[in-house]
Protein backbone atom coordinates (compact mmCIF):
# COMPACT_ATOMS: atom_id res chain seq x y z
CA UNK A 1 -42.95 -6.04 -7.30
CA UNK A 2 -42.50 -9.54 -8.90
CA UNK A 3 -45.11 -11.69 -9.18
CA UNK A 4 -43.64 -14.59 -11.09
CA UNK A 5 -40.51 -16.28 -10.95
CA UNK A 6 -40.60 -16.18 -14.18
CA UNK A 7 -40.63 -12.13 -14.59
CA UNK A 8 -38.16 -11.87 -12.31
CA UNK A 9 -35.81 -14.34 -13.73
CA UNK A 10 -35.92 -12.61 -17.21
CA UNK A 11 -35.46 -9.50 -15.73
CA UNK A 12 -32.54 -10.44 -13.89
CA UNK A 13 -30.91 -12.08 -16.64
CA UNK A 14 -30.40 -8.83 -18.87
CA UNK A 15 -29.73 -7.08 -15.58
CA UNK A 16 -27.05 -9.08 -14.40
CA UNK A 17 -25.92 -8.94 -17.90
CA UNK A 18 -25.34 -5.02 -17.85
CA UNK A 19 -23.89 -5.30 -14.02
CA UNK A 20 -21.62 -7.75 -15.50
CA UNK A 21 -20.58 -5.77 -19.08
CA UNK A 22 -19.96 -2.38 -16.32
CA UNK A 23 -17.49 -4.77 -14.27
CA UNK A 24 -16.03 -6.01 -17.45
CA UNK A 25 -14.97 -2.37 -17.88
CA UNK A 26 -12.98 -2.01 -14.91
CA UNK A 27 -8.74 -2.50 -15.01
CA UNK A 28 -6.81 -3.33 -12.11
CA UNK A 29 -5.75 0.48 -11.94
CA UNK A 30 -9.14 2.06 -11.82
CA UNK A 31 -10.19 0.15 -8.87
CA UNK A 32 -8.71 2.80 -6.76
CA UNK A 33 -10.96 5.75 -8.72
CA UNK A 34 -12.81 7.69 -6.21
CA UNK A 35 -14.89 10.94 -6.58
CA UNK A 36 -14.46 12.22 -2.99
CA UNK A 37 -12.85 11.34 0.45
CA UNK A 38 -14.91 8.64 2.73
CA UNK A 39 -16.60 7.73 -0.55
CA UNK A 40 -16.99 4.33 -2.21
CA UNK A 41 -13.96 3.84 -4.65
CA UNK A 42 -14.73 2.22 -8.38
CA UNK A 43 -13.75 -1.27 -7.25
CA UNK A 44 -15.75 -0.89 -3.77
CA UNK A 45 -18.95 -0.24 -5.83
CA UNK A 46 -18.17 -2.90 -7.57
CA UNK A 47 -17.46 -5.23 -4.92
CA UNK A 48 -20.69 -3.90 -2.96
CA UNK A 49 -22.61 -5.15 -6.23
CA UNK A 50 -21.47 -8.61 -5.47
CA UNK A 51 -21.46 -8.70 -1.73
CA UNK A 52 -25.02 -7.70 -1.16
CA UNK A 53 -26.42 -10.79 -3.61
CA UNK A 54 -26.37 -13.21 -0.88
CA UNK A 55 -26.89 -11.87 2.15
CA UNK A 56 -29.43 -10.16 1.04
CA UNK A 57 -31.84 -12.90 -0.42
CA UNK A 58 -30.49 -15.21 2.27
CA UNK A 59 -33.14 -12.16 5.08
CA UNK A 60 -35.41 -13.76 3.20
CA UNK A 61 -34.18 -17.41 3.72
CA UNK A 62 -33.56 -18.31 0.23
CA UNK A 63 -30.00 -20.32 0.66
CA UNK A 64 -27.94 -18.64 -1.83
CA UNK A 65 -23.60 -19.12 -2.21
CA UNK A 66 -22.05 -15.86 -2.25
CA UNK A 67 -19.80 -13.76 -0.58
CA UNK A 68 -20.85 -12.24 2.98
CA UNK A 69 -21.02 -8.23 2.91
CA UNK A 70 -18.32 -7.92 4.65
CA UNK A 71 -16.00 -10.48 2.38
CA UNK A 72 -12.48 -8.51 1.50
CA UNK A 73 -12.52 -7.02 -1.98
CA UNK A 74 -10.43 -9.05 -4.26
CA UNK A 75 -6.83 -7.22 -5.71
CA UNK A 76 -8.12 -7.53 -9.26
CA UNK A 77 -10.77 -6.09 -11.71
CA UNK A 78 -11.32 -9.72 -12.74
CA UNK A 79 -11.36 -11.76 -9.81
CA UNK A 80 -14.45 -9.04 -9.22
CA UNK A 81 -16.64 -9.85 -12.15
CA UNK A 82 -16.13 -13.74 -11.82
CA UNK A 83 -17.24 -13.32 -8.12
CA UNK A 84 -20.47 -11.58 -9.80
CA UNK A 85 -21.20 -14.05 -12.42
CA UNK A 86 -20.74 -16.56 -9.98
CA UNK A 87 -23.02 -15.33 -7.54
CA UNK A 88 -25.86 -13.83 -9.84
CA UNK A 89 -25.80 -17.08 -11.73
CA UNK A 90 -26.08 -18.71 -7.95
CA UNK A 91 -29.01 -16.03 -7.06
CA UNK A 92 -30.81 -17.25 -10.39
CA UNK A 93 -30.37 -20.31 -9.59
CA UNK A 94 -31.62 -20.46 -6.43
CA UNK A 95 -34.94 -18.43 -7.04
CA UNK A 96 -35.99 -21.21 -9.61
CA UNK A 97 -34.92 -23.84 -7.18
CA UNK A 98 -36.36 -23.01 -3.81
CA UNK A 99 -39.41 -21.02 -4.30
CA UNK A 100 -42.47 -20.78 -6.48
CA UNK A 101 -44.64 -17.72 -7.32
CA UNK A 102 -46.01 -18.25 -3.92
CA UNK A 103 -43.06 -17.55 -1.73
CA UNK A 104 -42.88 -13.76 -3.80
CA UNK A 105 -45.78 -12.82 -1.38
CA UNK A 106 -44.46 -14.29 1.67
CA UNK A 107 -42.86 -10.99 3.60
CA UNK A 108 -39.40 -11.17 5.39
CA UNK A 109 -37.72 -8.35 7.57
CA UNK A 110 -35.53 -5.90 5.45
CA UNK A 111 -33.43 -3.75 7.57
CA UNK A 112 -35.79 -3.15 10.00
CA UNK A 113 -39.25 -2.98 7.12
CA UNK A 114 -41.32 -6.12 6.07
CA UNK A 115 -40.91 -6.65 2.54
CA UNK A 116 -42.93 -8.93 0.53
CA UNK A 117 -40.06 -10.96 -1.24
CA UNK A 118 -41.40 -9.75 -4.82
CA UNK A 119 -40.47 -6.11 -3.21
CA UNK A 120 -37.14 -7.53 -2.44
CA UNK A 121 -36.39 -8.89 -5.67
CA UNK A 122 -37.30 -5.73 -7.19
CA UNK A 123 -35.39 -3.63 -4.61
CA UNK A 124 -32.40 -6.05 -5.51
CA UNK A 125 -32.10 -5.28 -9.45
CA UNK A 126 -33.09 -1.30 -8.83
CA UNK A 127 -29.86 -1.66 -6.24
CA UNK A 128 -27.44 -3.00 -8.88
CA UNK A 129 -28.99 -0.59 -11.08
CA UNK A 130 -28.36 2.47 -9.11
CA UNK A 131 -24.74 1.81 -8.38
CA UNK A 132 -24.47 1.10 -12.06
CA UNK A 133 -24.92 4.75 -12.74
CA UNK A 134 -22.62 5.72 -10.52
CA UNK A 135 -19.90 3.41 -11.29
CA UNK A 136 -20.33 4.54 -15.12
CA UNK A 137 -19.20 8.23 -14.18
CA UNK A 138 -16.84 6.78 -12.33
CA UNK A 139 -15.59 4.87 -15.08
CA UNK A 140 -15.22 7.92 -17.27
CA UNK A 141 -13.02 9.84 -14.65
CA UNK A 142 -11.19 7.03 -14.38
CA UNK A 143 -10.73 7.33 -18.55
CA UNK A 144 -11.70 4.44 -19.28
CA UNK A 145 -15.18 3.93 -21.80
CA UNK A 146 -18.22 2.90 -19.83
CA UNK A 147 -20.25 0.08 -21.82
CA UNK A 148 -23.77 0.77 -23.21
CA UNK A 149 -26.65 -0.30 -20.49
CA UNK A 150 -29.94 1.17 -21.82
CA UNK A 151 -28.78 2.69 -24.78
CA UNK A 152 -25.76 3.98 -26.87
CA UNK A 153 -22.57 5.20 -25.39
CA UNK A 154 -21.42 8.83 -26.55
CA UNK A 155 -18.72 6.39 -28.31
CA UNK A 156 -20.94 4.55 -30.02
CA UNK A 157 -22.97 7.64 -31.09
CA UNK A 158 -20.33 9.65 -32.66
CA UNK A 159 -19.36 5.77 -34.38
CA UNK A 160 -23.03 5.63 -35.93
CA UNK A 161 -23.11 9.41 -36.82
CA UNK A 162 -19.39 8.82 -38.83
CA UNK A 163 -20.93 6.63 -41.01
């Protein structure tokens, strides 16, 4: 849980940051990459990663700009990471806007569980965070090189250990 806005925002700046490098990944023809029937595609995850910024800060009644959850994915791998910079960088700037350390311990309902907002803010970057990982194997079936997050790629390793 976040206790600062502070702590949150500099989490959430190298966060968005890795969201943003995985999008940056994507082509046009790997949106369609799936892994099984009735499963999110690549550019669905994707999309989800934008369309839950809003909404779901706005349960808490933070007034954030973004796309609703149910906003129709865009026809390009582009036109989805500019919707994601544009809405994390309207998430930030919200947060520092409308509330103060304070309003992280007010609670709001949370599909159907009281959250303190802290929790919410921490459930928010663990969300991105989680469909990260699955969009990076995703990414790889796709054949396409996933970007580093937390640490080298297998790229990048076997670059280091040529030289």
């Amino acid at each position: 849980m976040f206790t600062t806005i502070k702590q949150f925002i500099d989490e959430w700046k190298n966060e968005a940051l890795a969201t943003e490098r995985v999008l940056s990944a994507l082509t046009d023809e790997s949106l369609g990459q799936q892994i099984a029937p009735k499963l999110r595609t690549l550019g669905e995850l994707g999309w989800h990663l934008v369309t839950s910024l809003a909404p779901m800060l706005n349960m808490t009644g933070l007034k954030v700009e973004g796309p609703s959850f149910d906003a129709q994915m865009p026809a390009s791998a582009a036109e989805i990471v500019q919707a994601y910079r544009s809405t994390s960088q309207a998430v930030q700037e919200a947060i520092q806007q409308q509330w103060t350390d304070e309003n992280l311990l007010q609670t709001s309902n949370m599909f159907g569980d009281v959250w303190a907002n802290g929790v919410t803010l921490s459930a928010l970057i663990k969300h991105q965070i989680h469909h990260r990982g699955q969009m990076t194997v995703l990414i790889r079936q796709a054949g396409l090189v996933p970007p580093d997050i937390y640490g080298p790629t297998l790229e990048q390793m076997e670059q280091f250990s040529s030289k």
